[in-house]
Protein backbone atom coordinates (compact mmCIF):
# COMPACT_ATOMS: atom_id res chain seq x y z
CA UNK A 1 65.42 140.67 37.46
CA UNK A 2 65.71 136.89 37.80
CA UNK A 3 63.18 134.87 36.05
CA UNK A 4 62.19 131.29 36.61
CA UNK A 5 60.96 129.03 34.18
CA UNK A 6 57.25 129.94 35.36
CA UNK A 7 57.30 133.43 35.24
CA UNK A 8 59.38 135.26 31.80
CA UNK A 9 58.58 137.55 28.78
CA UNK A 10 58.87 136.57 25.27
CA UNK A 11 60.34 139.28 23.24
CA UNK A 12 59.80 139.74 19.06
CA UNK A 13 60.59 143.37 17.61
CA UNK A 14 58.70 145.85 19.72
CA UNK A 15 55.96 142.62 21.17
CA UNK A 16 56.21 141.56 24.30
CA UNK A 17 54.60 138.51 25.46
CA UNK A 18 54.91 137.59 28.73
CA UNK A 19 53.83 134.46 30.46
CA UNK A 20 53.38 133.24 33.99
CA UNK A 21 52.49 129.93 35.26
CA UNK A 22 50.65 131.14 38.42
CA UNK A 23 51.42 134.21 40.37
CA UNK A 24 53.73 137.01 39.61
CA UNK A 25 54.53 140.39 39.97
CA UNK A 26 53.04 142.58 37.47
CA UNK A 27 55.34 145.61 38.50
CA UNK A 28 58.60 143.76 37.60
CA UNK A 29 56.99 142.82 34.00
CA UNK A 30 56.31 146.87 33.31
CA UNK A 31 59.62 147.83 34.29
CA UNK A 32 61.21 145.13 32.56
CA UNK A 33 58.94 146.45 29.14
CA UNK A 34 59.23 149.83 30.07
CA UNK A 35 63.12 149.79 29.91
CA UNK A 36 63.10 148.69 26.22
CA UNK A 37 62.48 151.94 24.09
CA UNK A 38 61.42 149.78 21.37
CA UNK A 39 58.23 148.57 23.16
CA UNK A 40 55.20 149.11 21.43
CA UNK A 41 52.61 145.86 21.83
CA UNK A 42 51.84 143.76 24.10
CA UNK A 43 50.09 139.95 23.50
CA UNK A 44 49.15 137.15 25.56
CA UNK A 45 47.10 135.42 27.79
CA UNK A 46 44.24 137.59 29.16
CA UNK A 47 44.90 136.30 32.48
CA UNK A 48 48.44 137.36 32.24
CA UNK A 49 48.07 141.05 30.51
CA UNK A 50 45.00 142.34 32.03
CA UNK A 51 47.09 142.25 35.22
CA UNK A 52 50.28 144.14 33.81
CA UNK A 53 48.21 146.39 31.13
CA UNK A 54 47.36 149.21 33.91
CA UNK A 55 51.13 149.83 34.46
CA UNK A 56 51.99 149.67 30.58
CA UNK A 57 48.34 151.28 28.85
CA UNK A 58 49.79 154.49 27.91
CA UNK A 59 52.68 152.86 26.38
CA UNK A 60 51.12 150.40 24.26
CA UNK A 61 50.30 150.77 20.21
CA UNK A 62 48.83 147.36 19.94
CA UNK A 63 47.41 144.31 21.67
CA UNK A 64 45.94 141.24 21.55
CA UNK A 65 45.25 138.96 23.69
CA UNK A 66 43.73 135.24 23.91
CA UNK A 67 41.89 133.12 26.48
CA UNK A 68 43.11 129.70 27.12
CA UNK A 69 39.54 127.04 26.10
CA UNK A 70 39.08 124.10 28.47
CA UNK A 71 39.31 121.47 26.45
């Protein structure tokens, strides 16, 4: 899976945080978390994980998640 600089995951121990900058494919983000056996959490923007946490739910120990404040 090629990544641009808009659209990657962050990875620490079994955390995944991924981040897009606009649109992206939610489907290539589970796989991509999906083929790590170590994946446990997931954290992020809400924007960003409430569209890939129905693919990953069942996999997942631990979130959290934050909203971005207009400042």
């Amino acid at each position: 899976m090629e990544k641009t600089a808009n659209e990657r995951p962050f990875y620490y121990e079994e955390n995944f945080i991924p981040y897009a900058d606009g649109a992206f494919d939610a489907k290539e983000f589970e796989e991509l978390m999906l083929g790590d056996p170590n994946f446990g959490m997931m954290s992020g923007l809400k924007a960003v994980t409430a569209k890939i946490e129905p693919y990953v739910l069942h996999h997942i120990k631990r979130k959290r998640e934050s909203t971005m404040q207009n400042a």
